[in-house]
PDB file of N, CA and C in Angstrom:
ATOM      1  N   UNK A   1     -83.190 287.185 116.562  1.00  0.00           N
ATOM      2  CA  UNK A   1     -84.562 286.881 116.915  1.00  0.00           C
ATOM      3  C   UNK A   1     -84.647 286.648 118.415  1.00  0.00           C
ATOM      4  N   UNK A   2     -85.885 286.861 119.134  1.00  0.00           N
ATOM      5  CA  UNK A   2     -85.338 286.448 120.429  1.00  0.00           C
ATOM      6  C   UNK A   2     -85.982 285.493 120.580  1.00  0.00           C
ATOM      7  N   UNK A   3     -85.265 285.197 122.135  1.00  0.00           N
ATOM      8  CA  UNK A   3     -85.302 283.612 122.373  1.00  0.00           C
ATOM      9  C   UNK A   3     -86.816 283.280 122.640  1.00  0.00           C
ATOM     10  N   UNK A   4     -88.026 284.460 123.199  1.00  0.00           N
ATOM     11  CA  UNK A   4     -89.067 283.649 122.906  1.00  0.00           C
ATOM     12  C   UNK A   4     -89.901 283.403 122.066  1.00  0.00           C
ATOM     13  N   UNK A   5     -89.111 283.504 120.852  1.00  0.00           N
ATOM     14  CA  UNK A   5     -90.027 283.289 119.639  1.00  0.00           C
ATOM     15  C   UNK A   5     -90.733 282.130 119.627  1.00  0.00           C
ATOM     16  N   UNK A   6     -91.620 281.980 118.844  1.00  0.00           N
ATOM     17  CA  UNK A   6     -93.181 280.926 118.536  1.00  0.00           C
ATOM     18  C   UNK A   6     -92.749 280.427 116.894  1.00  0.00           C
ATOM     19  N   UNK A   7     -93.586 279.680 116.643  1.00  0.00           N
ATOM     20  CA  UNK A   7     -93.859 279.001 115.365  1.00  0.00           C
ATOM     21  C   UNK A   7     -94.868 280.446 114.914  1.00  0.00           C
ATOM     22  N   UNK A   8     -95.395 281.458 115.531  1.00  0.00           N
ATOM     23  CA  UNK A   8     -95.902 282.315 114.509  1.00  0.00           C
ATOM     24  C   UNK A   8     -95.072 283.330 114.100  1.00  0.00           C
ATOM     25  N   UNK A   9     -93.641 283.013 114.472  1.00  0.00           N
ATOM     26  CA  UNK A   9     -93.137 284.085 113.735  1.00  0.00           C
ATOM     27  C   UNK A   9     -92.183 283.339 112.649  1.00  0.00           C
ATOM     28  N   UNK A  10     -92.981 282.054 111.861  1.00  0.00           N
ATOM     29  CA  UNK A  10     -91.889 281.703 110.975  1.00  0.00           C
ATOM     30  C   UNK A  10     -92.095 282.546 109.829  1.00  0.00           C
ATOM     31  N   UNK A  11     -93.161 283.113 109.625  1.00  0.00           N
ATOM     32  CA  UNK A  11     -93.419 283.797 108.483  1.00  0.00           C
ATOM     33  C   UNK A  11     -92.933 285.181 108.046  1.00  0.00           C
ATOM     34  N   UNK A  12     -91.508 285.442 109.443  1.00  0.00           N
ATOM     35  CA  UNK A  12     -91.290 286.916 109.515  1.00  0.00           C
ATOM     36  C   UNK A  12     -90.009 286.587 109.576  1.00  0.00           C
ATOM     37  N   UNK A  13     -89.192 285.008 109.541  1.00  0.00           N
ATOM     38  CA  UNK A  13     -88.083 284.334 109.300  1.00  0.00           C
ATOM     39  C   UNK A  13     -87.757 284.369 108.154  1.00  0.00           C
ATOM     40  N   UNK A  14     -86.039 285.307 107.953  1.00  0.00           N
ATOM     41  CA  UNK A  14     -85.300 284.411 106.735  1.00  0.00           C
ATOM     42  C   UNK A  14     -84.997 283.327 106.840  1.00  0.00           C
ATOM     43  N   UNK A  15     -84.410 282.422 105.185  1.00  0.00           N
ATOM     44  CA  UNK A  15     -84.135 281.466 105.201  1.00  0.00           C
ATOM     45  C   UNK A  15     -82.428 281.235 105.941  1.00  0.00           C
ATOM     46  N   UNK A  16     -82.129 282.013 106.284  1.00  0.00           N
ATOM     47  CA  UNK A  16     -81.097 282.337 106.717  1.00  0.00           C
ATOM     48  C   UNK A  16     -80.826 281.882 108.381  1.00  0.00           C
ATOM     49  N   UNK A  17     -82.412 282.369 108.876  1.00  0.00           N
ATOM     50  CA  UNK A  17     -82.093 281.770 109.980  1.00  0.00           C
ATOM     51  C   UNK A  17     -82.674 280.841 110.369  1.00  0.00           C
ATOM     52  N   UNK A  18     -81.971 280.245 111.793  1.00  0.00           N
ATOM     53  CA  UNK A  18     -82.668 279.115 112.226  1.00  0.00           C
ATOM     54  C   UNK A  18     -83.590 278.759 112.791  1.00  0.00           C
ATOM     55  N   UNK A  19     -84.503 277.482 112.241  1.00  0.00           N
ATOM     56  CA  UNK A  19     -86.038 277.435 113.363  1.00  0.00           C
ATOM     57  C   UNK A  19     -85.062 277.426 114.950  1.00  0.00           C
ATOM     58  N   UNK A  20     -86.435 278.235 115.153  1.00  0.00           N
ATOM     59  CA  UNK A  20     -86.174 277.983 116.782  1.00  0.00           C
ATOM     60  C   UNK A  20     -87.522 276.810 117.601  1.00  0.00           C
ATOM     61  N   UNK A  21     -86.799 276.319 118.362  1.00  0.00           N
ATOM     62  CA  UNK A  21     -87.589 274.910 119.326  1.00  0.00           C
ATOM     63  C   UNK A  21     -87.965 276.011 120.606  1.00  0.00           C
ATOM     64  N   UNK A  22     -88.849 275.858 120.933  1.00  0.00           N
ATOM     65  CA  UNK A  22     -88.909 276.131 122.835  1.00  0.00           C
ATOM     66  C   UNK A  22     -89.093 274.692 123.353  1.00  0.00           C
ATOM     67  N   UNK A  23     -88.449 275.037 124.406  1.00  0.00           N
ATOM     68  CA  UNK A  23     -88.466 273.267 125.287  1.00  0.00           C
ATOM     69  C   UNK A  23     -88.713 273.946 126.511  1.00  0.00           C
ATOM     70  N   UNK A  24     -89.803 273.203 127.618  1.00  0.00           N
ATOM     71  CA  UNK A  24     -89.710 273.132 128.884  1.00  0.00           C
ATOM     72  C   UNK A  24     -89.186 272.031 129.880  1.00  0.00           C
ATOM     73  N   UNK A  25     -88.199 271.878 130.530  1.00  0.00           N
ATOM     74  CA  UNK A  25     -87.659 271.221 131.367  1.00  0.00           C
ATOM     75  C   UNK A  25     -88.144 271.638 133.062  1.00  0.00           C
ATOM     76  N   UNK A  26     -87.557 269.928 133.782  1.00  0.00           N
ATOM     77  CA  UNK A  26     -87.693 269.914 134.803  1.00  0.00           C
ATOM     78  C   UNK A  26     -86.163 269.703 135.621  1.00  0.00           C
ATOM     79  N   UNK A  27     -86.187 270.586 135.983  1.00  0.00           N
ATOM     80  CA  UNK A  27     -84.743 270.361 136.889  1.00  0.00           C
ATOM     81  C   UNK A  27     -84.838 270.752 138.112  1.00  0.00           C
ATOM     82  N   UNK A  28     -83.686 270.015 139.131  1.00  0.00           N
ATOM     83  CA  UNK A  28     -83.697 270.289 140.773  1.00  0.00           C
ATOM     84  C   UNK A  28     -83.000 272.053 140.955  1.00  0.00           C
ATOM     85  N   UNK A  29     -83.077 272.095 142.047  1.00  0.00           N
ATOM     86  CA  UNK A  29     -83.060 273.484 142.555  1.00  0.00           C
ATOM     87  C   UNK A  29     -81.343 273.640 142.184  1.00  0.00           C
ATOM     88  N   UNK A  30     -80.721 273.055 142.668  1.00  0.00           N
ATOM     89  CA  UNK A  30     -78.973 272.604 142.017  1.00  0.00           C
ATOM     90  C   UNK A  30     -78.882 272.704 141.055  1.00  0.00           C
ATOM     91  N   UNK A  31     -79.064 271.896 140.077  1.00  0.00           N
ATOM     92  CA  UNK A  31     -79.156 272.350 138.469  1.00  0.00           C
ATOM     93  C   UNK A  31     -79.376 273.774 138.145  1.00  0.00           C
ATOM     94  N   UNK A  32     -80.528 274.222 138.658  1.00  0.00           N
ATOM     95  CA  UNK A  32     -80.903 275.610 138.030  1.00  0.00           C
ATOM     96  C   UNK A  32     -79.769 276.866 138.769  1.00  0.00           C
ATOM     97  N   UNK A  33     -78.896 276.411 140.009  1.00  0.00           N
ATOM     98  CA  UNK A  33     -78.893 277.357 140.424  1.00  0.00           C
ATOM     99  C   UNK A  33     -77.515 277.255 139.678  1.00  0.00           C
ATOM    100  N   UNK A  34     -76.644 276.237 139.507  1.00  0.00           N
ATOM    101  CA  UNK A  34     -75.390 276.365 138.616  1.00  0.00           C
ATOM    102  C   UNK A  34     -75.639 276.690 136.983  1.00  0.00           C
ATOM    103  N   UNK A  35     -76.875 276.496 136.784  1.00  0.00           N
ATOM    104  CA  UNK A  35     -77.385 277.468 135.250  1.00  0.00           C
ATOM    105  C   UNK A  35     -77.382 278.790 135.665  1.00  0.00           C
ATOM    106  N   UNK A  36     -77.490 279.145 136.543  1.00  0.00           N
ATOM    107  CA  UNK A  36     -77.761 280.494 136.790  1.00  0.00           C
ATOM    108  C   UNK A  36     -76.512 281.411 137.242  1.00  0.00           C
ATOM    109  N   UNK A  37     -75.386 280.528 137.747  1.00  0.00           N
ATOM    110  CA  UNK A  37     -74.273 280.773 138.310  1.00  0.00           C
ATOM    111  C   UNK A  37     -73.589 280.842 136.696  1.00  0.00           C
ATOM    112  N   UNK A  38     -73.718 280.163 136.066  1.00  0.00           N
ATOM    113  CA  UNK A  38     -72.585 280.528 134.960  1.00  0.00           C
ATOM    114  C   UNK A  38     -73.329 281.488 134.147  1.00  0.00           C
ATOM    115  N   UNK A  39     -74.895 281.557 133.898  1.00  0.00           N
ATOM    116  CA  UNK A  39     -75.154 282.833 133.080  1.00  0.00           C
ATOM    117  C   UNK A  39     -74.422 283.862 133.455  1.00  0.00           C
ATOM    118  N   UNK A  40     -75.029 284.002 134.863  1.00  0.00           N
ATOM    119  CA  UNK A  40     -74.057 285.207 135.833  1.00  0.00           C
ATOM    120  C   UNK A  40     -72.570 285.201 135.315  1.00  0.00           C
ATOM    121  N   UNK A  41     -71.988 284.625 135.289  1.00  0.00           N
ATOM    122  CA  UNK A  41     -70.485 284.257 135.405  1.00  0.00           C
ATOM    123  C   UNK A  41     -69.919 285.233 133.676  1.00  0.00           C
ATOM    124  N   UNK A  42     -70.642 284.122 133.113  1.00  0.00           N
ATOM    125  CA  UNK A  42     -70.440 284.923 131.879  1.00  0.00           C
ATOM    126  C   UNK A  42     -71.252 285.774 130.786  1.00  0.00           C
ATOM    127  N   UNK A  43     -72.278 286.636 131.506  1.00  0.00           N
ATOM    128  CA  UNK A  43     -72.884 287.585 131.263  1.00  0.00           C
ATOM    129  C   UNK A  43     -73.740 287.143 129.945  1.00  0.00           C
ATOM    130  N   UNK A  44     -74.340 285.678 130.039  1.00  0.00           N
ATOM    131  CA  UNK A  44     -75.106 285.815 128.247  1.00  0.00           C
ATOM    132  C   UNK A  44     -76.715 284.980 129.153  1.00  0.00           C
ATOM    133  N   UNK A  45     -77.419 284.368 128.141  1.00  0.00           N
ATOM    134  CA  UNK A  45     -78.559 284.265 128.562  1.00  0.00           C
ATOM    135  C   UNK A  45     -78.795 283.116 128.953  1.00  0.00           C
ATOM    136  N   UNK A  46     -79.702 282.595 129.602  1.00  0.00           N
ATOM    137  CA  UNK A  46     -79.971 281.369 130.349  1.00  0.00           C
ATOM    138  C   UNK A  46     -79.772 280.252 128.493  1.00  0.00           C
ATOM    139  N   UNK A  47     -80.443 280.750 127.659  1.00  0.00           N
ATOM    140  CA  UNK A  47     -80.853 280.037 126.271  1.00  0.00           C
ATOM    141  C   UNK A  47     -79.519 279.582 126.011  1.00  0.00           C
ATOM    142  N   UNK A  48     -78.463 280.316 125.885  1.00  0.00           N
ATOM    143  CA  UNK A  48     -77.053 280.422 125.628  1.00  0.00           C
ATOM    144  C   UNK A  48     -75.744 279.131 126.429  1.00  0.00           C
ATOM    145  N   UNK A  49     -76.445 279.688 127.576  1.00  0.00           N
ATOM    146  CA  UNK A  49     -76.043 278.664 128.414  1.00  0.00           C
ATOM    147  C   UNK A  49     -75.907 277.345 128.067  1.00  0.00           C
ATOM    148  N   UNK A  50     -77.654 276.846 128.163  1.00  0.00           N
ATOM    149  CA  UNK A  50     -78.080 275.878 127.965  1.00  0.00           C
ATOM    150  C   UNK A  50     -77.064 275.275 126.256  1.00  0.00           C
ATOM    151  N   UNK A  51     -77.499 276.207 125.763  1.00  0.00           N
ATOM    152  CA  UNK A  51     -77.009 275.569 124.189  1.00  0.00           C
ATOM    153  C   UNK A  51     -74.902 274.989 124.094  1.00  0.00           C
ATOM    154  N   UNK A  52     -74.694 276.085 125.228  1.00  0.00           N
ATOM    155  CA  UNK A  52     -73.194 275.642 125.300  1.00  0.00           C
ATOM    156  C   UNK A  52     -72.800 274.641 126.005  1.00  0.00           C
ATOM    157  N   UNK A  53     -74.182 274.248 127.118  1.00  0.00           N
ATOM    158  CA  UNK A  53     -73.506 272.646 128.199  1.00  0.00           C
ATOM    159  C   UNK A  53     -74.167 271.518 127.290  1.00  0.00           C
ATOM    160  N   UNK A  54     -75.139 271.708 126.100  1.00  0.00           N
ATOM    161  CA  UNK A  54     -75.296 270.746 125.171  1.00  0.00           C
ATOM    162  C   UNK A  54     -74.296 270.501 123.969  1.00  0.00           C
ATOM    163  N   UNK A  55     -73.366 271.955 123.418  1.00  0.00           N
ATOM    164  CA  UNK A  55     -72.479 271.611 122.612  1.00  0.00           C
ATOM    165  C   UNK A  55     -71.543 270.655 123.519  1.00  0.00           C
ATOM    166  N   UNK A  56     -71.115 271.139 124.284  1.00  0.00           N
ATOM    167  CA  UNK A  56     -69.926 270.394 125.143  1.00  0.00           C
ATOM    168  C   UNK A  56     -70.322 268.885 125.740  1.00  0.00           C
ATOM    169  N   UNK A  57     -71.543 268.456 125.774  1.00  0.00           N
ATOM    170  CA  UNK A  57     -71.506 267.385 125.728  1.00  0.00           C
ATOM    171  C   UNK A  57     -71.539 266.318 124.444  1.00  0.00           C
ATOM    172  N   UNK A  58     -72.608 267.435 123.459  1.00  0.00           N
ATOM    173  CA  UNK A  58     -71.930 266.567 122.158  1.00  0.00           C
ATOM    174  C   UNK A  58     -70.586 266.576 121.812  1.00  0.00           C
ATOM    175  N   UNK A  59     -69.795 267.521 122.332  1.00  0.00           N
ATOM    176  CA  UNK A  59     -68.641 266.914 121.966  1.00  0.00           C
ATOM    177  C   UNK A  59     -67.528 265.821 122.547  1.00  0.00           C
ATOM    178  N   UNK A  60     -67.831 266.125 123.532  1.00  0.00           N
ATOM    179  CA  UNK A  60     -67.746 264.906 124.892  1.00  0.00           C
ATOM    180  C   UNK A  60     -68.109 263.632 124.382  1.00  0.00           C
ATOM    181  N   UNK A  61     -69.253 263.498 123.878  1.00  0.00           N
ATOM    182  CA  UNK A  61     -69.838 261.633 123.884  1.00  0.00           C
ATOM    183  C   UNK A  61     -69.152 261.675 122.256  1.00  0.00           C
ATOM    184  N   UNK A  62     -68.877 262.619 121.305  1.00  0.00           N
ATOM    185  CA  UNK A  62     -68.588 262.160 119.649  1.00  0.00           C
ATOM    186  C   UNK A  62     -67.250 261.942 120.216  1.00  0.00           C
ATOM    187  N   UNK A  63     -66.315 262.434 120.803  1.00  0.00           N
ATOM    188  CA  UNK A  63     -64.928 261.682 120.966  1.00  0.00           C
ATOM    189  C   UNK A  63     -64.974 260.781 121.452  1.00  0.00           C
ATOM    190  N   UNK A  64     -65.460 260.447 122.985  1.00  0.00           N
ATOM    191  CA  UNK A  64     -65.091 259.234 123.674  1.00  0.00           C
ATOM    192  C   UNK A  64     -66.331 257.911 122.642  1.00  0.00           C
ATOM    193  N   UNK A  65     -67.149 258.365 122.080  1.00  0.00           N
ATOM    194  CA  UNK A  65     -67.481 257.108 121.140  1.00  0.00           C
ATOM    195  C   UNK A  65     -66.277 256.666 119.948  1.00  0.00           C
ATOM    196  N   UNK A  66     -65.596 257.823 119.560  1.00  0.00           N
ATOM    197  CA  UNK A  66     -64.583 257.487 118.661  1.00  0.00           C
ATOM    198  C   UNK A  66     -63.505 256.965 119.258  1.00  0.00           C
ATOM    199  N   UNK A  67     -63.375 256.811 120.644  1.00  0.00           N
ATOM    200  CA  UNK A  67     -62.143 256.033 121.677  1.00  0.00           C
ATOM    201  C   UNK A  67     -61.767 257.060 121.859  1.00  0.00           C
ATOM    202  N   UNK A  68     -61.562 258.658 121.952  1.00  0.00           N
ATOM    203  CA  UNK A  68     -60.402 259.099 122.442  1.00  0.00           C
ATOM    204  C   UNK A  68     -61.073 259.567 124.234  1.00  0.00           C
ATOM    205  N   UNK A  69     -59.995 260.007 124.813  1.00  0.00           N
ATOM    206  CA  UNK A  69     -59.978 260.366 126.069  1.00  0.00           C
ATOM    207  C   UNK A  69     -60.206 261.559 126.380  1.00  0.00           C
ATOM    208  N   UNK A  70     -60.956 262.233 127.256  1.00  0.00           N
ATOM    209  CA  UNK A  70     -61.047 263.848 127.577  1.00  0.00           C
ATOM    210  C   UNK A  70     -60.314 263.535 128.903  1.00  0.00           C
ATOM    211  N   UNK A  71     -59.155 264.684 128.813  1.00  0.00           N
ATOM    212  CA  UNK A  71     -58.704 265.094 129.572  1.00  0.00           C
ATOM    213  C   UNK A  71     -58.797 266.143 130.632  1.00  0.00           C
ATOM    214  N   UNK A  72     -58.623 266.549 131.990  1.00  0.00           N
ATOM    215  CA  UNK A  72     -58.224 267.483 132.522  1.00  0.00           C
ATOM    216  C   UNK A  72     -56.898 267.685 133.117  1.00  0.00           C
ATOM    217  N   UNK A  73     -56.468 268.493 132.631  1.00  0.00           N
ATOM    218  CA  UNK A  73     -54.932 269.268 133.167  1.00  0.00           C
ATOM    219  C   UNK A  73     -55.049 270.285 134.060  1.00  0.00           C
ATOM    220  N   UNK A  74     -54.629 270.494 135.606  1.00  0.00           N
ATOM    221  CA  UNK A  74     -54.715 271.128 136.186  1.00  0.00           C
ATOM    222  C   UNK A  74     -53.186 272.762 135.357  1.00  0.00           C
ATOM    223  N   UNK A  75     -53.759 273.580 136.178  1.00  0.00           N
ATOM    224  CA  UNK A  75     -53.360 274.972 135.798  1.00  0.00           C
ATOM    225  C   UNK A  75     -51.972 274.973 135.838  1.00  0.00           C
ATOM    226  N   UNK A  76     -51.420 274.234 136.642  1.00  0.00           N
ATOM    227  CA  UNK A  76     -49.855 274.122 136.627  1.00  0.00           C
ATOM    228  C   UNK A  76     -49.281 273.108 136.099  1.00  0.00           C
ATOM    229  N   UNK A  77     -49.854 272.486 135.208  1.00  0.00           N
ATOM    230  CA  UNK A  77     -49.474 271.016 134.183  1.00  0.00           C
ATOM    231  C   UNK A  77     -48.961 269.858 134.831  1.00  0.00           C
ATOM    232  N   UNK A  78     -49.129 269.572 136.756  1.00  0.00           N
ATOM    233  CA  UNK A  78     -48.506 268.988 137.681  1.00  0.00           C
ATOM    234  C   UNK A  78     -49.864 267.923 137.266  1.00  0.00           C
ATOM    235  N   UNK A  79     -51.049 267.966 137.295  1.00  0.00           N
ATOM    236  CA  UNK A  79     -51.981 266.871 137.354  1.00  0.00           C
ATOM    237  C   UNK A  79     -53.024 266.813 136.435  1.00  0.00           C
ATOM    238  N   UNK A  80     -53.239 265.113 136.134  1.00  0.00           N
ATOM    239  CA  UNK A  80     -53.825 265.060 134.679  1.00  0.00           C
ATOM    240  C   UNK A  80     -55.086 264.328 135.572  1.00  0.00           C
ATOM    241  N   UNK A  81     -56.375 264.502 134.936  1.00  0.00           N
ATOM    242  CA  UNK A  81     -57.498 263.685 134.982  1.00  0.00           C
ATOM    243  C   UNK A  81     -58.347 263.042 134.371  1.00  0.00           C
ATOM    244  N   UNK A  82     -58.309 262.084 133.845  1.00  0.00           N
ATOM    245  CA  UNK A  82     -59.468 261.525 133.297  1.00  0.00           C
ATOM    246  C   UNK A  82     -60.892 262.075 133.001  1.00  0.00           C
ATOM    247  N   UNK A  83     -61.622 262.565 132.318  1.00  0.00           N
ATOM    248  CA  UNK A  83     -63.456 262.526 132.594  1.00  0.00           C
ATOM    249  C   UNK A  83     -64.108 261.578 132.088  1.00  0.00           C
ATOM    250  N   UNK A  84     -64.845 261.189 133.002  1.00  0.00           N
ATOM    251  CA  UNK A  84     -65.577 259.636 132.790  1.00  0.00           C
ATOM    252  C   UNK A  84     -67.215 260.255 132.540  1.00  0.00           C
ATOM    253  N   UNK A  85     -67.886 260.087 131.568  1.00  0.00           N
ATOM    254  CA  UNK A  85     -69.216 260.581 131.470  1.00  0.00           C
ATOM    255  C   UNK A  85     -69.839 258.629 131.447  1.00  0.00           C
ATOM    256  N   UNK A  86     -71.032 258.931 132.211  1.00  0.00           N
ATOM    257  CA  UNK A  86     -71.708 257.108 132.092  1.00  0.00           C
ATOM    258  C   UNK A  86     -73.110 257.693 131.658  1.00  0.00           C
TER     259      UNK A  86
END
């Protein structure tokens, strides 16, 4: 379905798929332009994007609420980092 679908096309929806939300946001010129840098980056759609820096933060806040730690490991396994989300 595409991403700008409406509430008038629920009637042309299987049950199969999912409602779709439209949301409008406000973001600084920075924000949009590193949304725009990783669409670029990895060739999918701004919608896509968005939906993958929201999985990754739900998964981010469901661990560190369960206590565990997110890590970063640099490329040569020489340095470890903490990520602190507040």
């Amino acid at each position: 379905m595409p991403e700008n679908s409406t509430d008038t096309d629920a009637a042309v929806r299987t049950q199969s798929e999912p409602s779709i939300t439209r949301l409008s946001v406000n973001i600084n010129e920075d924000t949009a332009a590193r949304l725009r840098w990783y669409k670029e980056h990895k060739g999918i759609s701004i919608t896509e994007t968005v939906r993958r820096a929201v999985a990754l933060l739900d998964l981010v806040e469901r661990e560190t609420a369960d206590g565990s730690e997110v890590l970063l490991k640099s490329r040569d396994g020489k340095s470890v980092r903490q990520l602190w989300l507040v």
